[in-house]
PDB file of N, CA and C in Angstrom:
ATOM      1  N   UNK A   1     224.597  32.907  14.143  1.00  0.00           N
ATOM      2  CA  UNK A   1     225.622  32.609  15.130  1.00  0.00           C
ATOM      3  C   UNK A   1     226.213  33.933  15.601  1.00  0.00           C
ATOM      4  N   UNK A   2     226.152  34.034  16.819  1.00  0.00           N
ATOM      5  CA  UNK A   2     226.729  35.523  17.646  1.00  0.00           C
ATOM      6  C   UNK A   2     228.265  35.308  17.305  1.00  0.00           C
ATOM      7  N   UNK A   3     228.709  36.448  17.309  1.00  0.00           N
ATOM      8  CA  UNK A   3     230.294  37.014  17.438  1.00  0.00           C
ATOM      9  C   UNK A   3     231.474  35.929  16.618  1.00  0.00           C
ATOM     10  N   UNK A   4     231.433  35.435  15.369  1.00  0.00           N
ATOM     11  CA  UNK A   4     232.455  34.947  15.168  1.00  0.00           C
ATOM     12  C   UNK A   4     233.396  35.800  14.588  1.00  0.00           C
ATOM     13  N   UNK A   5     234.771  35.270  14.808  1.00  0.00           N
ATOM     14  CA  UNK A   5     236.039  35.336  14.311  1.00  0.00           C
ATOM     15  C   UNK A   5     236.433  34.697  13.230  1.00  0.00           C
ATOM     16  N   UNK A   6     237.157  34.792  12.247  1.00  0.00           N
ATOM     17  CA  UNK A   6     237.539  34.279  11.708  1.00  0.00           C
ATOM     18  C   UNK A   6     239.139  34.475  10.841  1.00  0.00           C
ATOM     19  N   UNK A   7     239.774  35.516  12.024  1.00  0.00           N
ATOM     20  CA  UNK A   7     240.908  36.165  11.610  1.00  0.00           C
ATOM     21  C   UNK A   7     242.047  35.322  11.969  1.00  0.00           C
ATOM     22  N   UNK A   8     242.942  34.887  11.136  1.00  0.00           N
ATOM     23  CA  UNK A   8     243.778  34.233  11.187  1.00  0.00           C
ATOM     24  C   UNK A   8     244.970  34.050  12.306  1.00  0.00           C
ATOM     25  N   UNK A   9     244.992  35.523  12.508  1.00  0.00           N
ATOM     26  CA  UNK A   9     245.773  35.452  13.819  1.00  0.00           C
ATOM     27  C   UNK A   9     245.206  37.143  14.459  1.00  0.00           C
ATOM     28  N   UNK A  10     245.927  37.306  15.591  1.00  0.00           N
ATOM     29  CA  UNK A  10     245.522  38.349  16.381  1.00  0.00           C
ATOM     30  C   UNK A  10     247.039  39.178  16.896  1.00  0.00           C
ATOM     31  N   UNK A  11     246.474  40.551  16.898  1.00  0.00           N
ATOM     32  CA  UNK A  11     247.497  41.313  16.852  1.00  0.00           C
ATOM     33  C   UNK A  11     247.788  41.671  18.297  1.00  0.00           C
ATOM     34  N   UNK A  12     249.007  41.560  19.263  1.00  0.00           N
ATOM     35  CA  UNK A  12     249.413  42.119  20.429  1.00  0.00           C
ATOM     36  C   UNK A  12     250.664  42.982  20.275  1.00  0.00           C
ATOM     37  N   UNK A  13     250.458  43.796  20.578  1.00  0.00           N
ATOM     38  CA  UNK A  13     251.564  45.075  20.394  1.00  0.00           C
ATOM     39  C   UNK A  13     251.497  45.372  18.936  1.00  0.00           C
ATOM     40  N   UNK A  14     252.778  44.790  18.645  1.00  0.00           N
ATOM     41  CA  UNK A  14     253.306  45.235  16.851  1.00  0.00           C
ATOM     42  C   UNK A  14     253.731  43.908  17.066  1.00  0.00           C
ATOM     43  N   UNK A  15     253.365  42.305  17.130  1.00  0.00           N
ATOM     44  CA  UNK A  15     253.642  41.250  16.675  1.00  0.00           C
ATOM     45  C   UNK A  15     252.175  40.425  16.793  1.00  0.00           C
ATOM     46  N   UNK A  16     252.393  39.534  15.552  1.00  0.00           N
ATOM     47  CA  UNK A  16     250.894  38.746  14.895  1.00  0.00           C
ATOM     48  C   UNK A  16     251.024  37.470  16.005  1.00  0.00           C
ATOM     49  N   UNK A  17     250.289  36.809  16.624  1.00  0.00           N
ATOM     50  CA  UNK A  17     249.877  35.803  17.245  1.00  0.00           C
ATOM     51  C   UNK A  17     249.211  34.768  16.664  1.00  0.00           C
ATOM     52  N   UNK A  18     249.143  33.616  17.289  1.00  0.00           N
ATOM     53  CA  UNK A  18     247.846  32.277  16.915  1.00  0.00           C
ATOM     54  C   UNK A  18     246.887  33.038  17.662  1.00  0.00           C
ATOM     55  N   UNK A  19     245.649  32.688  18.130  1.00  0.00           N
ATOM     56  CA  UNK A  19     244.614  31.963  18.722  1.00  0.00           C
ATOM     57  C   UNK A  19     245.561  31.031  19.910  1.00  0.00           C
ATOM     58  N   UNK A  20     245.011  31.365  20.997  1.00  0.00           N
ATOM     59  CA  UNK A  20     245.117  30.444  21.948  1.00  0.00           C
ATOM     60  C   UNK A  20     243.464  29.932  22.519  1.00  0.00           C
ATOM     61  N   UNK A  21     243.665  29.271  23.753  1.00  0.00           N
ATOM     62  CA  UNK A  21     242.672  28.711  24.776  1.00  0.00           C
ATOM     63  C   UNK A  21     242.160  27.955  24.149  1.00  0.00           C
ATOM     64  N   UNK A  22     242.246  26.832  23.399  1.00  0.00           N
ATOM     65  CA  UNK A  22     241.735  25.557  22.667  1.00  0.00           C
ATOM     66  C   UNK A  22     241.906  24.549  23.098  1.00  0.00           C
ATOM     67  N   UNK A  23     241.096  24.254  24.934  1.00  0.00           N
ATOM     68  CA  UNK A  23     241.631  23.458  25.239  1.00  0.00           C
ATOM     69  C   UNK A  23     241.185  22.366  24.835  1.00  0.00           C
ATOM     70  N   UNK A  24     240.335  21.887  23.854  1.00  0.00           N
ATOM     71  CA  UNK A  24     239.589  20.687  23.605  1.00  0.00           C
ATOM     72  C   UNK A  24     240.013  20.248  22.346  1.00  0.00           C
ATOM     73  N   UNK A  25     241.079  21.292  21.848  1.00  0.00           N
ATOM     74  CA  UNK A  25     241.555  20.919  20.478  1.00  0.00           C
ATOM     75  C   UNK A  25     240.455  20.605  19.242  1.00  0.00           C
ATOM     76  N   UNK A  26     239.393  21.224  19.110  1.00  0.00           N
ATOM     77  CA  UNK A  26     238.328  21.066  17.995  1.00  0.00           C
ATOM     78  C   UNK A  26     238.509  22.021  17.263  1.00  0.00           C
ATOM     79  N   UNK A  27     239.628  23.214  16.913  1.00  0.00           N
ATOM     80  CA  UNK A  27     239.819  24.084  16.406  1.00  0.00           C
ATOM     81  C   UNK A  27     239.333  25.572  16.043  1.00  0.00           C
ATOM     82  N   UNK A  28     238.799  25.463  17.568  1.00  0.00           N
ATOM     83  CA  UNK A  28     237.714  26.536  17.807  1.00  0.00           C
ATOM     84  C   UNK A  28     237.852  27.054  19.209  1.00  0.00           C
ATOM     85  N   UNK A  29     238.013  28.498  19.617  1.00  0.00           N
ATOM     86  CA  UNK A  29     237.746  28.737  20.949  1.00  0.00           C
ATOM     87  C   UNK A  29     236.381  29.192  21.713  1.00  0.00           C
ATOM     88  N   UNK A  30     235.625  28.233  22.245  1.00  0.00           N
ATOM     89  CA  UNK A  30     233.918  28.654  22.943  1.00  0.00           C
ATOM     90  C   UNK A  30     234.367  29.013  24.147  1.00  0.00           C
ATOM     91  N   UNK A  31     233.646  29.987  25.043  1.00  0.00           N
ATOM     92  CA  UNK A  31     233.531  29.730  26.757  1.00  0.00           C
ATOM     93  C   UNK A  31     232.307  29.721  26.864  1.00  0.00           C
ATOM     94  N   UNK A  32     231.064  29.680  26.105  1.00  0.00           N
ATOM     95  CA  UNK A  32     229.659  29.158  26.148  1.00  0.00           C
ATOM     96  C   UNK A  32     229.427  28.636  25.307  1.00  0.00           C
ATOM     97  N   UNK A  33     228.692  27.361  25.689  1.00  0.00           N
ATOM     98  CA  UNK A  33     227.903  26.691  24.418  1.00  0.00           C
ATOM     99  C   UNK A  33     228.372  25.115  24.516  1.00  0.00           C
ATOM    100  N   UNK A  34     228.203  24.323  23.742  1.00  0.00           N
ATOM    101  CA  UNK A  34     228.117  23.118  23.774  1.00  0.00           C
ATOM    102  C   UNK A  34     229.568  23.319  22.709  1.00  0.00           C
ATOM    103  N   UNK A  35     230.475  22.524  23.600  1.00  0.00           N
ATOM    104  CA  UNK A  35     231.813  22.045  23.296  1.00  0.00           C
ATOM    105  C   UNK A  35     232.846  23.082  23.298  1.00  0.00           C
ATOM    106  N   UNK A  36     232.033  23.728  24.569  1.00  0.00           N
ATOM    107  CA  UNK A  36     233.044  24.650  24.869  1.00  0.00           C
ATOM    108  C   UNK A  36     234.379  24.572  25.557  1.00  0.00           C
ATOM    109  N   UNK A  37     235.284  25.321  25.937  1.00  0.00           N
ATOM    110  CA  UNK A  37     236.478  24.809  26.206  1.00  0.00           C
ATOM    111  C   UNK A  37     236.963  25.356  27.652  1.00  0.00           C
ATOM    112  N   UNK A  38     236.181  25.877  28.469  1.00  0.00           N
ATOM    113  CA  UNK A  38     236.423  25.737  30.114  1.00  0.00           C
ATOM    114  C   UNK A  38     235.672  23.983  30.523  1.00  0.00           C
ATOM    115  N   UNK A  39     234.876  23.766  30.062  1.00  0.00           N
ATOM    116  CA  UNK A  39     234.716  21.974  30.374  1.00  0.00           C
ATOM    117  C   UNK A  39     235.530  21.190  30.450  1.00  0.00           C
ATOM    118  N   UNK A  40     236.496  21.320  29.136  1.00  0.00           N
ATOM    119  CA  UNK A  40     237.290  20.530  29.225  1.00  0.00           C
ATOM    120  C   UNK A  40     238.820  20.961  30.983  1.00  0.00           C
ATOM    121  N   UNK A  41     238.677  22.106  31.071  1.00  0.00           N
ATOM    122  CA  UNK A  41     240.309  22.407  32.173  1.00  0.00           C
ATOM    123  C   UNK A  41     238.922  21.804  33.287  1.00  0.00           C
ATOM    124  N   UNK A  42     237.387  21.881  33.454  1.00  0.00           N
ATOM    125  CA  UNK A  42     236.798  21.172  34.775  1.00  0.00           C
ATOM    126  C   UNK A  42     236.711  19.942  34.275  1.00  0.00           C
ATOM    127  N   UNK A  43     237.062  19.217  33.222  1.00  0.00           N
ATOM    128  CA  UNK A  43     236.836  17.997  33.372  1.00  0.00           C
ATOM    129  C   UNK A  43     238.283  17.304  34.042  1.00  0.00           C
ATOM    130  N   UNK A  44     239.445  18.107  33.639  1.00  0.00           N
ATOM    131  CA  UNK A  44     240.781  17.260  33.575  1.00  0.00           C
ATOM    132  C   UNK A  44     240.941  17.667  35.528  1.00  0.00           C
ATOM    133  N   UNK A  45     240.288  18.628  35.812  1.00  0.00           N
ATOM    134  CA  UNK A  45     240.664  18.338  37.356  1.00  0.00           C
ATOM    135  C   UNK A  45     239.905  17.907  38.064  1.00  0.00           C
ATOM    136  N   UNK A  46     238.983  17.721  37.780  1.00  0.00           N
ATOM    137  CA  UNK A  46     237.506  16.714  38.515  1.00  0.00           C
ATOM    138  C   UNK A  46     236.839  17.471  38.590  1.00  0.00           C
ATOM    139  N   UNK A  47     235.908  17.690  37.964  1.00  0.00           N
ATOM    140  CA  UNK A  47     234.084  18.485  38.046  1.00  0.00           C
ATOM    141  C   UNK A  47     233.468  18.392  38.996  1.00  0.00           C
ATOM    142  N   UNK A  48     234.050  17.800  40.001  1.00  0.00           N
ATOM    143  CA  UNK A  48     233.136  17.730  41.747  1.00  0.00           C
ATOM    144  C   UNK A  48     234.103  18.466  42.462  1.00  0.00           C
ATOM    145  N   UNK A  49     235.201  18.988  42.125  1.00  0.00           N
ATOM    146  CA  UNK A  49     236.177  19.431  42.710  1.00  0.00           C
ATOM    147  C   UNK A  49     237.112  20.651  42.262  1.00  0.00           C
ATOM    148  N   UNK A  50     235.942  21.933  41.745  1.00  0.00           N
ATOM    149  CA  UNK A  50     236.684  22.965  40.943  1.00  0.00           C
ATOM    150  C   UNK A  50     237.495  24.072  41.329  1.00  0.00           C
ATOM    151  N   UNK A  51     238.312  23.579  42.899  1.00  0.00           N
ATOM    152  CA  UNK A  51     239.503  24.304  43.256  1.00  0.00           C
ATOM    153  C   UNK A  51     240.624  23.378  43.078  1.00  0.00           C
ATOM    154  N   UNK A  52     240.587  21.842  42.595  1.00  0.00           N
ATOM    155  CA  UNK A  52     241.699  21.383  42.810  1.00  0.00           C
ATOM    156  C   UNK A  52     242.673  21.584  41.525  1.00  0.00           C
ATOM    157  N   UNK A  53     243.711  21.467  41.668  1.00  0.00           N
ATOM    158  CA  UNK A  53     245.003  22.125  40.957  1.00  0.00           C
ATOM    159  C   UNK A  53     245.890  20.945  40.103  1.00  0.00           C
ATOM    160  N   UNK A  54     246.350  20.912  38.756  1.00  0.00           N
ATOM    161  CA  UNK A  54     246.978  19.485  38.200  1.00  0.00           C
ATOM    162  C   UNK A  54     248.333  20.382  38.412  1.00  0.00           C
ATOM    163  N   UNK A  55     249.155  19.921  39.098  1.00  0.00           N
ATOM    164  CA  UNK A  55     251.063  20.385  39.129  1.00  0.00           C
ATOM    165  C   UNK A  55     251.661  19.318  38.982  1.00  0.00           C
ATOM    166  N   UNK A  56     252.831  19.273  38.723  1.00  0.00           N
ATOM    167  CA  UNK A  56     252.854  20.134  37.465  1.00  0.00           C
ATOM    168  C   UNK A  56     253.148  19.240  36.465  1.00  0.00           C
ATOM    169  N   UNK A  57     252.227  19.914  35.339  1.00  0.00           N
ATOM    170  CA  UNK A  57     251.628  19.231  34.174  1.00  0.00           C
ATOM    171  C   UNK A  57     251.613  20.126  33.579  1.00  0.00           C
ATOM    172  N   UNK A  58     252.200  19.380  31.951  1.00  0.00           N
ATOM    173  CA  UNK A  58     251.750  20.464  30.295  1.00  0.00           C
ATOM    174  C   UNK A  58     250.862  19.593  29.897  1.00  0.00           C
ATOM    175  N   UNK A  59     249.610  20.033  30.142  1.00  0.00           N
ATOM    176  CA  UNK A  59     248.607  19.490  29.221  1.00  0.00           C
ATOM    177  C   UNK A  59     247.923  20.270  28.548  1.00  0.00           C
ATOM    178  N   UNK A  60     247.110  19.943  27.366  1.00  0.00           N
ATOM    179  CA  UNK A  60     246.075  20.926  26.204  1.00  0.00           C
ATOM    180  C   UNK A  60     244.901  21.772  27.136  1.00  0.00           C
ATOM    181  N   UNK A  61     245.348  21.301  28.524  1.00  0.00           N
ATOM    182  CA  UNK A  61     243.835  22.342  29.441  1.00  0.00           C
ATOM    183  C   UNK A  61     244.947  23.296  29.811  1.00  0.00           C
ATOM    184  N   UNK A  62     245.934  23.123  30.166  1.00  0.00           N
ATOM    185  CA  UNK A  62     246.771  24.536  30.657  1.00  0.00           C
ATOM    186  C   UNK A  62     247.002  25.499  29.903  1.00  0.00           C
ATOM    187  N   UNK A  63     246.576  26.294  29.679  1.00  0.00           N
ATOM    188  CA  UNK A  63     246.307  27.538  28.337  1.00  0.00           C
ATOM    189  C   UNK A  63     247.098  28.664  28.605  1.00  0.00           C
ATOM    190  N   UNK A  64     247.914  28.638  30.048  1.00  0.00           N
ATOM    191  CA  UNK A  64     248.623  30.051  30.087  1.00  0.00           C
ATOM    192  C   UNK A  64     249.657  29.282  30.557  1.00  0.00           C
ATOM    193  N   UNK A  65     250.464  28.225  29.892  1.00  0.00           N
ATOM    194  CA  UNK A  65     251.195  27.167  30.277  1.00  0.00           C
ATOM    195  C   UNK A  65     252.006  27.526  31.122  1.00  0.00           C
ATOM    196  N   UNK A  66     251.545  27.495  32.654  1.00  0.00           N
ATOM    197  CA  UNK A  66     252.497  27.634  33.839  1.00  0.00           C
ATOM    198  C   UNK A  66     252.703  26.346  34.374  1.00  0.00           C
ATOM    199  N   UNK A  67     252.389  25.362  33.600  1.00  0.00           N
ATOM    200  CA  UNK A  67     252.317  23.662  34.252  1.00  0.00           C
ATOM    201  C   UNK A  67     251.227  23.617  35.251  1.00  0.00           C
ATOM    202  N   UNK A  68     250.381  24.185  35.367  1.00  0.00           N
ATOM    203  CA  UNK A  68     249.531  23.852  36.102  1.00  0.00           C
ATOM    204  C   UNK A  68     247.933  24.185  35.539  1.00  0.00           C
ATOM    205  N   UNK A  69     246.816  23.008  35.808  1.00  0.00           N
ATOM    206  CA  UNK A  69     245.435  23.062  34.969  1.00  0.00           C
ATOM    207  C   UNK A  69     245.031  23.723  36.219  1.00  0.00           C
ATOM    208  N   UNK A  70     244.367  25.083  36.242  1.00  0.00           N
ATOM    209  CA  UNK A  70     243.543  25.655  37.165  1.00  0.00           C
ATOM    210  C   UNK A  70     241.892  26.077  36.641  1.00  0.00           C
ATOM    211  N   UNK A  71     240.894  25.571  37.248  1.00  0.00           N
ATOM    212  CA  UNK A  71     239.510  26.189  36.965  1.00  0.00           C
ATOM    213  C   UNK A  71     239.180  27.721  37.739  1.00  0.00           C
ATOM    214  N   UNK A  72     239.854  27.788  39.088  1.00  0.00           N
ATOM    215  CA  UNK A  72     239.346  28.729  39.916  1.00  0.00           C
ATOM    216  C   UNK A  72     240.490  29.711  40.127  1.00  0.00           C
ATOM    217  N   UNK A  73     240.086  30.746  40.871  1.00  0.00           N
ATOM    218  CA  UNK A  73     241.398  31.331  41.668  1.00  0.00           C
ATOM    219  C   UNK A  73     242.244  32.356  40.775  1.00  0.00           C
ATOM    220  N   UNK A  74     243.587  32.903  41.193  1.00  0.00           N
ATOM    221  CA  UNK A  74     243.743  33.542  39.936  1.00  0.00           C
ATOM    222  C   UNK A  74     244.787  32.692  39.703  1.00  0.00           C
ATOM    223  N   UNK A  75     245.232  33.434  38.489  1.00  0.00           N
ATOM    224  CA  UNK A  75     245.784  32.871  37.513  1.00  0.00           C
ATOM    225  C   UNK A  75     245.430  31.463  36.831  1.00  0.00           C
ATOM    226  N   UNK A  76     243.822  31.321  36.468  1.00  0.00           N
ATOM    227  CA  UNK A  76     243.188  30.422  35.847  1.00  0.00           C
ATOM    228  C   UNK A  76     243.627  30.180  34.706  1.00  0.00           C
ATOM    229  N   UNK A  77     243.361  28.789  34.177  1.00  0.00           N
ATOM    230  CA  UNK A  77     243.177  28.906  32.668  1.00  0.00           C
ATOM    231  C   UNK A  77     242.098  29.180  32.111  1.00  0.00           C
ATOM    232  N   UNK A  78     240.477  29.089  32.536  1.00  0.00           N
ATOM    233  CA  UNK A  78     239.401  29.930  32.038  1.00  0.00           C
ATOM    234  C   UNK A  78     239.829  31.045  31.491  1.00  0.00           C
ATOM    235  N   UNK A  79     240.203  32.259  32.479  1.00  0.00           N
ATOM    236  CA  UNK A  79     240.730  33.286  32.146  1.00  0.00           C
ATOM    237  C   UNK A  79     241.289  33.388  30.644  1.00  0.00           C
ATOM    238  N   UNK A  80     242.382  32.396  30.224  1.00  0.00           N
ATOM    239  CA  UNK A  80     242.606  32.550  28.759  1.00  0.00           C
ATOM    240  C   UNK A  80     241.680  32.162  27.658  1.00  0.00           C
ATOM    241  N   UNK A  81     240.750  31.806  28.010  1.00  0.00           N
ATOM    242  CA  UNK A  81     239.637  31.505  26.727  1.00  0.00           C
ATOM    243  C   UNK A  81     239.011  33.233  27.087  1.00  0.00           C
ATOM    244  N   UNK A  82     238.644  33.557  28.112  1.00  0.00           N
ATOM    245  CA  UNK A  82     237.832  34.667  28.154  1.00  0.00           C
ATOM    246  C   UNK A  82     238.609  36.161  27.623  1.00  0.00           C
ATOM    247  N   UNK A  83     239.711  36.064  27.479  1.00  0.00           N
ATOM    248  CA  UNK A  83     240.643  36.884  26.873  1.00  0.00           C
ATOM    249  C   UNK A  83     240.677  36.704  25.484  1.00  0.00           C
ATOM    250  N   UNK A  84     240.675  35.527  25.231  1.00  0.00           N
ATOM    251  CA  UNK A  84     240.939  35.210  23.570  1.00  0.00           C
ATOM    252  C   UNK A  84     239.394  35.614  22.907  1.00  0.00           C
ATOM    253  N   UNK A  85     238.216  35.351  23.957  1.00  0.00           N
ATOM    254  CA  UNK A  85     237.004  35.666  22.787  1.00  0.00           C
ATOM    255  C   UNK A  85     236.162  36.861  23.147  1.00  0.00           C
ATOM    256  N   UNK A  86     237.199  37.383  24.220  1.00  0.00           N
ATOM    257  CA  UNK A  86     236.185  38.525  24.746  1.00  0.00           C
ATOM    258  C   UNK A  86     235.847  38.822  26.142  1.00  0.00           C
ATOM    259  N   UNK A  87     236.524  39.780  26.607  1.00  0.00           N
ATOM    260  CA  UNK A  87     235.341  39.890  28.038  1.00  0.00           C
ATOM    261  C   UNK A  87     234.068  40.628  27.521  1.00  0.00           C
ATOM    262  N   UNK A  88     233.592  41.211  26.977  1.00  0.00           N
ATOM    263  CA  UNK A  88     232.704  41.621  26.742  1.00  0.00           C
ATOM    264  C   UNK A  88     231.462  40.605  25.699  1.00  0.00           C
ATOM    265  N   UNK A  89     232.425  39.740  24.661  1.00  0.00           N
ATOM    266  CA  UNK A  89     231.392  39.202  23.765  1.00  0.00           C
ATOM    267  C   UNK A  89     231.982  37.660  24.300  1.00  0.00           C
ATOM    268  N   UNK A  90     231.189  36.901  25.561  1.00  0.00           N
ATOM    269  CA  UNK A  90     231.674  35.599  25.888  1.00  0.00           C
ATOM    270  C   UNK A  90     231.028  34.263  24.562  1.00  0.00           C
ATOM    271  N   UNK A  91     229.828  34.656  24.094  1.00  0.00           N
ATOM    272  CA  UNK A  91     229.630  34.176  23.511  1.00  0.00           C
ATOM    273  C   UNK A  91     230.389  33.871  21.797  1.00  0.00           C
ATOM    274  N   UNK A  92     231.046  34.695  21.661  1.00  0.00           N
ATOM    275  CA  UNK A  92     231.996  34.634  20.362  1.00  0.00           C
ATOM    276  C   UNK A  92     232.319  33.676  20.182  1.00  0.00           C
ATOM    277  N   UNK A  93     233.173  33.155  19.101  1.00  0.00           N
ATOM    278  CA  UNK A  93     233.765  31.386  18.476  1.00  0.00           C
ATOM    279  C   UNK A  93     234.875  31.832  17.809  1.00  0.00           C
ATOM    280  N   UNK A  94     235.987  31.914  17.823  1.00  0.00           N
ATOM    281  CA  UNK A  94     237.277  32.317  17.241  1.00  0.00           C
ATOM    282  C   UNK A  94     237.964  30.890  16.828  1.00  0.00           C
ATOM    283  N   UNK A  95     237.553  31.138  15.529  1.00  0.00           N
ATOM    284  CA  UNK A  95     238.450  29.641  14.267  1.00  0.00           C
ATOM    285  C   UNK A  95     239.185  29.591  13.995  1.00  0.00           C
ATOM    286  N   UNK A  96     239.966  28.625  14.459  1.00  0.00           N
ATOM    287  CA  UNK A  96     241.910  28.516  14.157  1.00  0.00           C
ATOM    288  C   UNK A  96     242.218  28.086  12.780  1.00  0.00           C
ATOM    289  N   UNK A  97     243.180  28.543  12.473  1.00  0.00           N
ATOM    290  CA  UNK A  97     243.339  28.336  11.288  1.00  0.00           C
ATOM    291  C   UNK A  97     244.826  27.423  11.244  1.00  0.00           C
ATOM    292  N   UNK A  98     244.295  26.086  11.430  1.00  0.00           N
ATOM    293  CA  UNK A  98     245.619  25.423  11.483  1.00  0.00           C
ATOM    294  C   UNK A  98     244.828  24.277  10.874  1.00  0.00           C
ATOM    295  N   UNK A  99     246.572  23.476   9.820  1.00  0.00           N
ATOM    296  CA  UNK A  99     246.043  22.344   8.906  1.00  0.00           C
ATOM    297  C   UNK A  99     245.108  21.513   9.555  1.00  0.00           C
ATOM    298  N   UNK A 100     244.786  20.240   8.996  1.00  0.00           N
ATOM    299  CA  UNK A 100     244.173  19.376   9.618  1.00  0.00           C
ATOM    300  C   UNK A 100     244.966  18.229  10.152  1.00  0.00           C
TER     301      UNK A 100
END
């Protein structure tokens, strides 16, 4: 298996973080592969329709919680899975470490 994680949390500045971009809630962050988690922000706005916009809504696809599910454009929520596992290693899997 390419690029896993398995660090409990992640460091920004001088303070410890979760793991974000889980939008499918399986406790894992993919942006390739089967059950990955940009599917789920194109499924919640229609997969025939990957400029349209959910406003405003907190749902588990909005990952940079501005109330709004975006696939395209900027300020996506893709964008936060591709931050959390890598621009460079997309294929990575970063495992949350939260109860069950």
């Amino acid at each position: 298996m390419e690029g896993v994680n398995n660090q409990p949390r992640k460091l920004v500045g001088s303070v410890y973080v979760l793991w974000s971009a889980d939008a499918n809630r399986n406790k894992n962050t993919k942006y390739n592969g089967i059950s990955n988690d940009k599917q789920d922000i194109l499924d919640a706005i229609g997969s025939a329709y990957a400029n349209n916009i959910l406003y405003p809504v907190y749902r588990p696809e909005d990952l940079n919680m501005d109330a709004r599910v975006k696939y395209n454009n900027t300020n996506n929520d893709r964008n936060e899975i591709v931050l959390t596992v890598g621009t460079a290693t997309l294929n990575n899997i970063i495992y949350q470490h939260l109860p069950n």
